[in-house]
Protein backbone atom coordinates (compact mmCIF):
# COMPACT_ATOMS: atom_id res chain seq x y z
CA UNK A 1 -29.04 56.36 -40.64
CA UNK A 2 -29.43 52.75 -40.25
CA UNK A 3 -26.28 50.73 -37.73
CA UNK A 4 -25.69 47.71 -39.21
CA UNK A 5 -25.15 46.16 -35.75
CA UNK A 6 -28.81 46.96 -35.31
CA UNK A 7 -29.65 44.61 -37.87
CA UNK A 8 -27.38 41.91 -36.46
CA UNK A 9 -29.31 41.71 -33.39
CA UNK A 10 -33.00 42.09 -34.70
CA UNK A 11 -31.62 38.72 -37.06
CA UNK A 12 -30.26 37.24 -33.56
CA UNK A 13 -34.08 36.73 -33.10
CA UNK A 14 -35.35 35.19 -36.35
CA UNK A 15 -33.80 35.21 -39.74
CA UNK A 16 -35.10 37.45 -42.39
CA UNK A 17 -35.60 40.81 -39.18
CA UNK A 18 -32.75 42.50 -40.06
CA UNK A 19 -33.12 42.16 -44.06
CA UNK A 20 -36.84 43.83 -43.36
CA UNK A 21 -35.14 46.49 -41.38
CA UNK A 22 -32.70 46.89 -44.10
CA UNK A 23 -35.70 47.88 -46.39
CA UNK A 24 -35.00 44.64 -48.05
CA UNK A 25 -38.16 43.05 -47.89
CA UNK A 26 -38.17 40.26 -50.28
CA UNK A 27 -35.24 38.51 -49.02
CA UNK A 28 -36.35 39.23 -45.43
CA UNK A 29 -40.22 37.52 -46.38
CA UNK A 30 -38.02 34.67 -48.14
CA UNK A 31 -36.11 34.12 -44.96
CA UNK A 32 -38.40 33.91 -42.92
CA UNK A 33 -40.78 31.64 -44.65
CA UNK A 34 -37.92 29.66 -45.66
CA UNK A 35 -36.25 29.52 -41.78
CA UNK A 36 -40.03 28.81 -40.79
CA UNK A 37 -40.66 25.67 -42.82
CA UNK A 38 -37.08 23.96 -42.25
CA UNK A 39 -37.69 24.46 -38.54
CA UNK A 40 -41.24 23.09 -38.95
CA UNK A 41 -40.20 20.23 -41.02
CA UNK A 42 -37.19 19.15 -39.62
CA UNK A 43 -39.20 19.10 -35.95
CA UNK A 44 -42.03 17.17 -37.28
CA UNK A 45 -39.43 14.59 -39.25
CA UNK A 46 -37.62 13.84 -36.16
CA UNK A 47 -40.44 13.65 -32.93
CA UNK A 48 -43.63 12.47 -35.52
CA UNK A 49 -44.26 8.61 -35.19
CA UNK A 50 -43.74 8.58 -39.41
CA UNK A 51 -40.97 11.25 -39.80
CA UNK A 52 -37.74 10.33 -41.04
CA UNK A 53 -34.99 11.39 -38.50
CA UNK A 54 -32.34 11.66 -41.15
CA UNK A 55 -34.02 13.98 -42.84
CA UNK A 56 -35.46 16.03 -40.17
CA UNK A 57 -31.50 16.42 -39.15
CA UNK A 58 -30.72 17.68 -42.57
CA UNK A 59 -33.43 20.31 -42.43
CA UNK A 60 -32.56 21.70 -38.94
CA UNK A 61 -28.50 21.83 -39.99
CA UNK A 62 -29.82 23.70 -42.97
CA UNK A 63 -31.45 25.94 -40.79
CA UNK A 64 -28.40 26.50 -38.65
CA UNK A 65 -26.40 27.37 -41.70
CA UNK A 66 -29.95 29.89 -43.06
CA UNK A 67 -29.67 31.63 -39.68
CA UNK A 68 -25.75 31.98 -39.79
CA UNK A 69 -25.97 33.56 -43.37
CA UNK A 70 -28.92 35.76 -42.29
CA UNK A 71 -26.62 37.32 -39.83
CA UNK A 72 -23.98 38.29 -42.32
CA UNK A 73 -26.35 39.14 -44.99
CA UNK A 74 -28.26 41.54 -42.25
CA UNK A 75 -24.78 43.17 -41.58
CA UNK A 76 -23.56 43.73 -44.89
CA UNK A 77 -26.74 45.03 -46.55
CA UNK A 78 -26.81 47.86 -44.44
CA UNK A 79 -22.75 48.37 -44.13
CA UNK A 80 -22.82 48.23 -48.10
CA UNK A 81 -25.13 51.01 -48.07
CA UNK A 82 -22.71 53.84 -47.03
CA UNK A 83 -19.20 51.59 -46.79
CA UNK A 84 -17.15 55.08 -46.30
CA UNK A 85 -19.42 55.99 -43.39
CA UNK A 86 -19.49 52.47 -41.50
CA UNK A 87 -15.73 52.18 -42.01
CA UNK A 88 -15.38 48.96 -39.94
CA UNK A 89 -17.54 46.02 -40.50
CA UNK A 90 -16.67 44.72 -36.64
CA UNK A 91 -16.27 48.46 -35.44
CA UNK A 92 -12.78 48.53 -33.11
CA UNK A 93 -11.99 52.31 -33.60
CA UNK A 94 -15.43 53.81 -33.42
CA UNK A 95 -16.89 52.00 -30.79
CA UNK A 96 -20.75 50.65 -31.76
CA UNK A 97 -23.27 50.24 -28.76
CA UNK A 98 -25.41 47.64 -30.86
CA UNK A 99 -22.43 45.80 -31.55
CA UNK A 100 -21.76 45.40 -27.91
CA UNK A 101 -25.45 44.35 -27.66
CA UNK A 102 -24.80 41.41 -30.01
CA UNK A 103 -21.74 39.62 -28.44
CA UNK A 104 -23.91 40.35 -25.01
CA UNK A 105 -25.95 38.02 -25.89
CA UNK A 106 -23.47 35.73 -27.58
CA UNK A 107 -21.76 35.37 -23.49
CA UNK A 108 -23.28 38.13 -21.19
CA UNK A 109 -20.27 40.18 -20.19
CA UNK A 110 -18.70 40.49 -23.44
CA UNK A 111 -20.42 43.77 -24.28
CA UNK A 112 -18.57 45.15 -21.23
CA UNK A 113 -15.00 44.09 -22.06
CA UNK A 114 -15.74 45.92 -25.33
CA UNK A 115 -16.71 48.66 -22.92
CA UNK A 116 -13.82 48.76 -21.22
CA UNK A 117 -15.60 47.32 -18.43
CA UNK A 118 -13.32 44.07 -17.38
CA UNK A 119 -14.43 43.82 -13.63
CA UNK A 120 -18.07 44.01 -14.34
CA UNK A 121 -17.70 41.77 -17.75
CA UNK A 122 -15.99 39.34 -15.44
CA UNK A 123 -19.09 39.20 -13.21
CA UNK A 124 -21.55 38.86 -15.67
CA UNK A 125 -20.12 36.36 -17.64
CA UNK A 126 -19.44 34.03 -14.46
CA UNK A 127 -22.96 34.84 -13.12
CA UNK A 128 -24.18 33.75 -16.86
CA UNK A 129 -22.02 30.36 -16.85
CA UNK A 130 -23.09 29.46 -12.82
CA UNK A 131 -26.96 30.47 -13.50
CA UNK A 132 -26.59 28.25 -17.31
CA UNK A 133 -25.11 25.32 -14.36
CA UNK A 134 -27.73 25.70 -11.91
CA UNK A 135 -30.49 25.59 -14.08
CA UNK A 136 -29.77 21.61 -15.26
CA UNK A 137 -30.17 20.85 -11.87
CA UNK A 138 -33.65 23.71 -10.96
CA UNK A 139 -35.85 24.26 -13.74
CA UNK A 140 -37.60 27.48 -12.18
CA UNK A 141 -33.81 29.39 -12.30
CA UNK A 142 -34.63 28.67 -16.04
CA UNK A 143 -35.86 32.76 -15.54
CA UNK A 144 -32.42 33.56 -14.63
CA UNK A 145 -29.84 33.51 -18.36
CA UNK A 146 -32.41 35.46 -20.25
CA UNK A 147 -32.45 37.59 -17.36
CA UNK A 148 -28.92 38.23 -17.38
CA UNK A 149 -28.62 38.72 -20.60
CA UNK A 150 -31.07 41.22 -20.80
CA UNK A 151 -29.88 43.44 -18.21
CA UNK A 152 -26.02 43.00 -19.63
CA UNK A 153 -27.33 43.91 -23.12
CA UNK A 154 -28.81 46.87 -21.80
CA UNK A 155 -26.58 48.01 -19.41
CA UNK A 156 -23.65 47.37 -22.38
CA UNK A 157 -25.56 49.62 -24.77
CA UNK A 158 -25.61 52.77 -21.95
CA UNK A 159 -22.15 52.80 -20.84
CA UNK A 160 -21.47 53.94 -24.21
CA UNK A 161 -23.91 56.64 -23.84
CA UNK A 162 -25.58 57.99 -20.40
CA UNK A 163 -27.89 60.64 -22.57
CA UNK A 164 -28.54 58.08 -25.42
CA UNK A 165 -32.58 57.57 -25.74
CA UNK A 166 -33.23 54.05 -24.01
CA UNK A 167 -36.74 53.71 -25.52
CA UNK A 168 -35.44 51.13 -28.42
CA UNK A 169 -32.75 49.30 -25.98
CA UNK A 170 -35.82 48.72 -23.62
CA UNK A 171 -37.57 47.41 -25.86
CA UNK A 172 -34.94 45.00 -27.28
CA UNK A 173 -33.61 43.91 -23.68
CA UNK A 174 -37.65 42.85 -23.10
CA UNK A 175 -37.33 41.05 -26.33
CA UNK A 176 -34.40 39.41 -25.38
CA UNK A 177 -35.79 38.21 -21.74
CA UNK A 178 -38.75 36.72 -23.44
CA UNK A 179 -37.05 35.35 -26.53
CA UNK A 180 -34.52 34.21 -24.00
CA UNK A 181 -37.29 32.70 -21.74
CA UNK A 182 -38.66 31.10 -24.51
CA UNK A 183 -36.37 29.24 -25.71
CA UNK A 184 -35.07 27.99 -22.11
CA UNK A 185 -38.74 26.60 -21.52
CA UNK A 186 -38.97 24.63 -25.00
CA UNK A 187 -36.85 21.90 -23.80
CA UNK A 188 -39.14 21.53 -20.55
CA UNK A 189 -42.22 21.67 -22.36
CA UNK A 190 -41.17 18.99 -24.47
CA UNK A 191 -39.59 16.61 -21.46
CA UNK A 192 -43.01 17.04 -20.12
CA UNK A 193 -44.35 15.50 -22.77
CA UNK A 194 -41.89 12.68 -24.03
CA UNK A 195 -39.04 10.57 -22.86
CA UNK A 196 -35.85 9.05 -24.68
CA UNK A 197 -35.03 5.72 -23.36
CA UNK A 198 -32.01 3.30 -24.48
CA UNK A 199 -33.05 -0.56 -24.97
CA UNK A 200 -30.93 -2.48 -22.51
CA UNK A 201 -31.70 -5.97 -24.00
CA UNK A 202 -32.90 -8.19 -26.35
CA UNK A 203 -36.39 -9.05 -24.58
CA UNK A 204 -38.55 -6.79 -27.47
CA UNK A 205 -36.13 -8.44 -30.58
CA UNK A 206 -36.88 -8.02 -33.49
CA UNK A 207 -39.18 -4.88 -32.54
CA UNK A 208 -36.65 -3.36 -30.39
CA UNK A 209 -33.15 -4.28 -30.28
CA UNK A 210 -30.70 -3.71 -28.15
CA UNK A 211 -29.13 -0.08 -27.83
CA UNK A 212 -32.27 1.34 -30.05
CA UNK A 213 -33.14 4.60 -28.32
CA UNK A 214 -36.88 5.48 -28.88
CA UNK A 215 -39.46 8.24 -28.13
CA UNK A 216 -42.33 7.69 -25.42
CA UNK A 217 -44.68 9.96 -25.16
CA UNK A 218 -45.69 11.12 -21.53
CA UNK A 219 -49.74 11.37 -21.65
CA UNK A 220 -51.68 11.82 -18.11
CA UNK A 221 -55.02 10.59 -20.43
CA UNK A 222 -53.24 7.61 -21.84
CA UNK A 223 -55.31 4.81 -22.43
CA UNK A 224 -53.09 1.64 -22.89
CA UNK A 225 -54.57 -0.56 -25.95
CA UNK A 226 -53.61 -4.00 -26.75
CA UNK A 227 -50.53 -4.85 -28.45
CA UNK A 228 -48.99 -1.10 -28.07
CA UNK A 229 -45.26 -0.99 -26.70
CA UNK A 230 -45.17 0.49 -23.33
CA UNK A 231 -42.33 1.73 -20.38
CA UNK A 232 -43.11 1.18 -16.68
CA UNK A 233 -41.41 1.04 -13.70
CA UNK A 234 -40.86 -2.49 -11.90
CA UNK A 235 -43.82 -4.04 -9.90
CA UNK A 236 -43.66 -5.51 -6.19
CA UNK A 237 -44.05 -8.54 -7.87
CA UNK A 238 -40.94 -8.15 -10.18
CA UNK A 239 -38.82 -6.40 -7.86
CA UNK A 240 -39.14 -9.70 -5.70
CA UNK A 241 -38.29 -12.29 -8.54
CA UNK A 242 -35.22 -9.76 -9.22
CA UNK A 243 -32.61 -9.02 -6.97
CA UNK A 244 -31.63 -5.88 -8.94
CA UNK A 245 -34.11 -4.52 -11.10
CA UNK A 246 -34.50 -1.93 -13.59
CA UNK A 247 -35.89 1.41 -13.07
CA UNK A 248 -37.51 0.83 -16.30
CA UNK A 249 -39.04 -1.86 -18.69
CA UNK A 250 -40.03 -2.13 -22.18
CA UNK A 251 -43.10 -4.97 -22.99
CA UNK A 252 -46.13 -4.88 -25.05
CA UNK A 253 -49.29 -4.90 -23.72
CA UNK A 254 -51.19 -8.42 -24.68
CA UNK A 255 -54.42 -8.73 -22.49
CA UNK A 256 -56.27 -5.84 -21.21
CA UNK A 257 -58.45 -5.82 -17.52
CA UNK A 258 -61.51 -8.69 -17.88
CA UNK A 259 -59.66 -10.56 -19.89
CA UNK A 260 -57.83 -14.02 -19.98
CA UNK A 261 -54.66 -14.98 -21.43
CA UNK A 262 -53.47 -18.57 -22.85
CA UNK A 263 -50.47 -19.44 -24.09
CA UNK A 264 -50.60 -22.64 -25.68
CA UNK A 265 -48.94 -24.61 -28.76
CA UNK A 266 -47.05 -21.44 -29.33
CA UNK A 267 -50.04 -18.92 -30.08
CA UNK A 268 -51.44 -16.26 -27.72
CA UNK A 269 -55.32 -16.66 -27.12
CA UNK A 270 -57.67 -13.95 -25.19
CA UNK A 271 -60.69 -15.29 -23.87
CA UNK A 272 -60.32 -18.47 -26.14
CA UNK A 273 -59.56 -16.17 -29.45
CA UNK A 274 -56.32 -16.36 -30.67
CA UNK A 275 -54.07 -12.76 -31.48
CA UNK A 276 -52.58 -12.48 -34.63
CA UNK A 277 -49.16 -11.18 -33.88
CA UNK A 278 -46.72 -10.66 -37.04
CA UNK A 279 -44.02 -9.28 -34.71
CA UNK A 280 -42.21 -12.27 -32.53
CA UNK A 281 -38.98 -13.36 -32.78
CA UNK A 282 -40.57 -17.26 -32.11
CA UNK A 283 -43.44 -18.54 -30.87
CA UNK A 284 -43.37 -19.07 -27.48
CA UNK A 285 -42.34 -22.32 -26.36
CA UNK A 286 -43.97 -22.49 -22.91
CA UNK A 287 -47.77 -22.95 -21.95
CA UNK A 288 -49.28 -20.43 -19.38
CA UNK A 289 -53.26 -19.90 -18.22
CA UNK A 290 -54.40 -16.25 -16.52
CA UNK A 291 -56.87 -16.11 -14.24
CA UNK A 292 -59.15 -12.72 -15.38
CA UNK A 293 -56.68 -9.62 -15.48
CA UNK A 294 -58.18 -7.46 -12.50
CA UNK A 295 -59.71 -3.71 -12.98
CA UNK A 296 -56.73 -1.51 -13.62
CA UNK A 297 -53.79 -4.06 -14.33
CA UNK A 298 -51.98 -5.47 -17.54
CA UNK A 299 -50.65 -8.73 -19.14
CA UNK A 300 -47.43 -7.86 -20.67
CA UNK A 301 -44.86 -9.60 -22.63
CA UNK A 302 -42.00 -9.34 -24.35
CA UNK A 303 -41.58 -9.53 -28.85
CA UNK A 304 -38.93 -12.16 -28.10
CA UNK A 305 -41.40 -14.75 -25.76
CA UNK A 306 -38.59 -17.23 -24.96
CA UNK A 307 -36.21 -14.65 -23.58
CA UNK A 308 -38.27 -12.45 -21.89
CA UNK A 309 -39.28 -11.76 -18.40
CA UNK A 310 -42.33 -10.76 -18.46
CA UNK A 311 -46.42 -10.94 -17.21
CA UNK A 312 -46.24 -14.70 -17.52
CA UNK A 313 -43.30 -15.30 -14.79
CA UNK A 314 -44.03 -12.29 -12.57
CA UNK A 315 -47.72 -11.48 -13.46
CA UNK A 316 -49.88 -8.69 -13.76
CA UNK A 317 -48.59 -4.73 -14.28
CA UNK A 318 -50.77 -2.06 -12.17
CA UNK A 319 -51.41 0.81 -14.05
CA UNK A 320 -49.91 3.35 -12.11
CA UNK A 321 -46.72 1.08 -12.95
CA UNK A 322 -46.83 2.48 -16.78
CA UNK A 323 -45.03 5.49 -17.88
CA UNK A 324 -45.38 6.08 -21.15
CA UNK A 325 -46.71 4.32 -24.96
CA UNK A 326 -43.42 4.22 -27.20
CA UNK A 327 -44.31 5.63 -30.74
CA UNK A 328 -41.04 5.43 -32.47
CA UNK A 329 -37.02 4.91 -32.91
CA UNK A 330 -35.13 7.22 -33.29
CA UNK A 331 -32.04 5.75 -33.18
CA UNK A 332 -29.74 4.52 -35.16
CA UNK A 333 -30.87 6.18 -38.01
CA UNK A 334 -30.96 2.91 -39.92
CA UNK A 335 -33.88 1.37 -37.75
CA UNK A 336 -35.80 4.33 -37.37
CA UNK A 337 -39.57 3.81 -37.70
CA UNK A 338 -42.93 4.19 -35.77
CA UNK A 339 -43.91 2.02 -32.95
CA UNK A 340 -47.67 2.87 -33.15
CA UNK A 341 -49.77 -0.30 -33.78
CA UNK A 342 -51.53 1.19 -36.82
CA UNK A 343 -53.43 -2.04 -36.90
């Protein structure tokens, strides 16, 4: 006979699991195409240079409220099945292993207070919440919820029953550590590859203004192009013409190593050609002559050329100096829109 509880916890890993275990295969195929494409979707709206963030937010609440339903639906298509038999939807009297499974991975430690099993429920649940702490601070103890809430899942699930066969508990505390692990190393795979800064000023106006939050992406083969919107950290040169400098900065790359830059009569020329730029705030109002940009180094400035301090008062930005290209706002969802020079 099928436990509905079972079904819970195979749709605690992907909507639609449970429904296929249920011998319900159509609406398990539907939900899982369907919880597969508003995943996709919304993930591509929001971090893609041309996705709409609004929308990408709509999709992924959707999919909250898909994977919520799936849970219930999983549950009642099996306790429907034989309602006199199940008795209990959340099974009090008859106590259900799989159902202390579920909430153990809900909060590690509940499955044992279901158990009757207060002292050891206590420890796993504050050996869930420290480890959950200590890995904001040490990535590689990342290893260590999933872990826990593997071994409380399957230690939950055999105090009901010493002599019960383990071979399908094994197999679901293993899919829990890796599921587990999984989605603990998603958010560090993407950190590794992009950054969320906040504008602190008005330097990049009207590209950037101030309190826009935007996406940069972190790329060890980078190659920085003319006119693209860049983060670095401070060079010697700036940190000496500011007493208290920013950890970061937000410019746009103008003249590239070889090259000269003139500013004069309010238009930008390299190596005597002027730059079409249909992004200032003003032309700038100040004259300025490079010598060549050196191998390796930058001429930056900022969108808004009379209030920025930039390449032309502090000079050239090493390489090593840049952290990332910025391809898009993301925030408010009002200004959101690519940064890429699509030029």
């Amino acid at each position: 006979m099928k436990d509905p509880w079972l079904a819970v916890n195979l749709s605690l890993f992907f909507p639609g699991l449970g429904q296929l275990y249920a011998t319900n295969f159509i609406r398990g195929i539907i939900l899982i195409i369907l919880q597969s494409l508003l995943i996709g979707t919304g993930l591509w709206s929001v971090f893609s240079p041309e996705g709409d963030v609004a929308s990408g937010l709509i999709y992924l609440a959707i999919a909250i409220g898909v994977y919520i339903f799936n849970l219930f639906d999983a549950l009642l298509l099996i306790y429907y099945q034989a309602p006199e038999v199940y008795q209990e939807r959340i099974p009090r009297k008859v106590k259900n292993p799989w159902f202390a499974v579920a909430i153990s991975r809900i909060l590690p430690g509940l499955g044992h207070f279901y158990a009757n099993q207060s002292v050891l429920g206590l420890i796993l649940m504050t050996t869930s919440l420290i480890s959950l702490r200590l890995q904001v601070f040490y990535w590689p103890l990342l290893i260590l919820s999933p872990l826990i809430a593997a071994i409380a899942a399957y230690h939950a699930y055999i105090s009901f029953s010493r002599t019960a066969k383990r071979t399908l508990i094994s197999l679901m505390a293993g899919a829990i550590f890796f599921v587990g692990l999984l989605i603990n190393y998603i958010p560090k795979g993407i950190d590794q590859r992009l950054a969320m800064f906040i504008l602190p000023s008005q330097s990049m106006h009207p590209t950037l203004e101030t309190g826009d939050r935007i996406f940069v992406g972190k790329d060890q083969n980078y190659q920085p192009q003319r006119q693209d919107v860049i983060v670095f950290h401070p060079s010697e040169e700036l940190k000496e013409l500011d007493q208290n400098p920013a950890d970061y900065y937000t410019k746009r790359i103008i003249g590239l190593p070889g090259e000269t830059v003139t500013i004069e009569g309010g238009i930008v020329y390299i190596n005597g050609t002027p730059l079409v730029e249909d992004y200032l705030a003003e032309n700038p109002d100040y004259e300025f002559k490079s010598p060549v940009i050196p191998a390796n180094q930058y001429f930056v400035l900022g969108d808004n050329r009379n209030d920025s301090f930039d390449s032309h008062i502090w000079g050239m930005l090493p390489r090593e100096n840049i952290y990332g290209k910025a391809y898009k706002i993301y925030w408010p969802l009002q200004r959101v829109r690519s940064l890429l020079n699509t030029d």
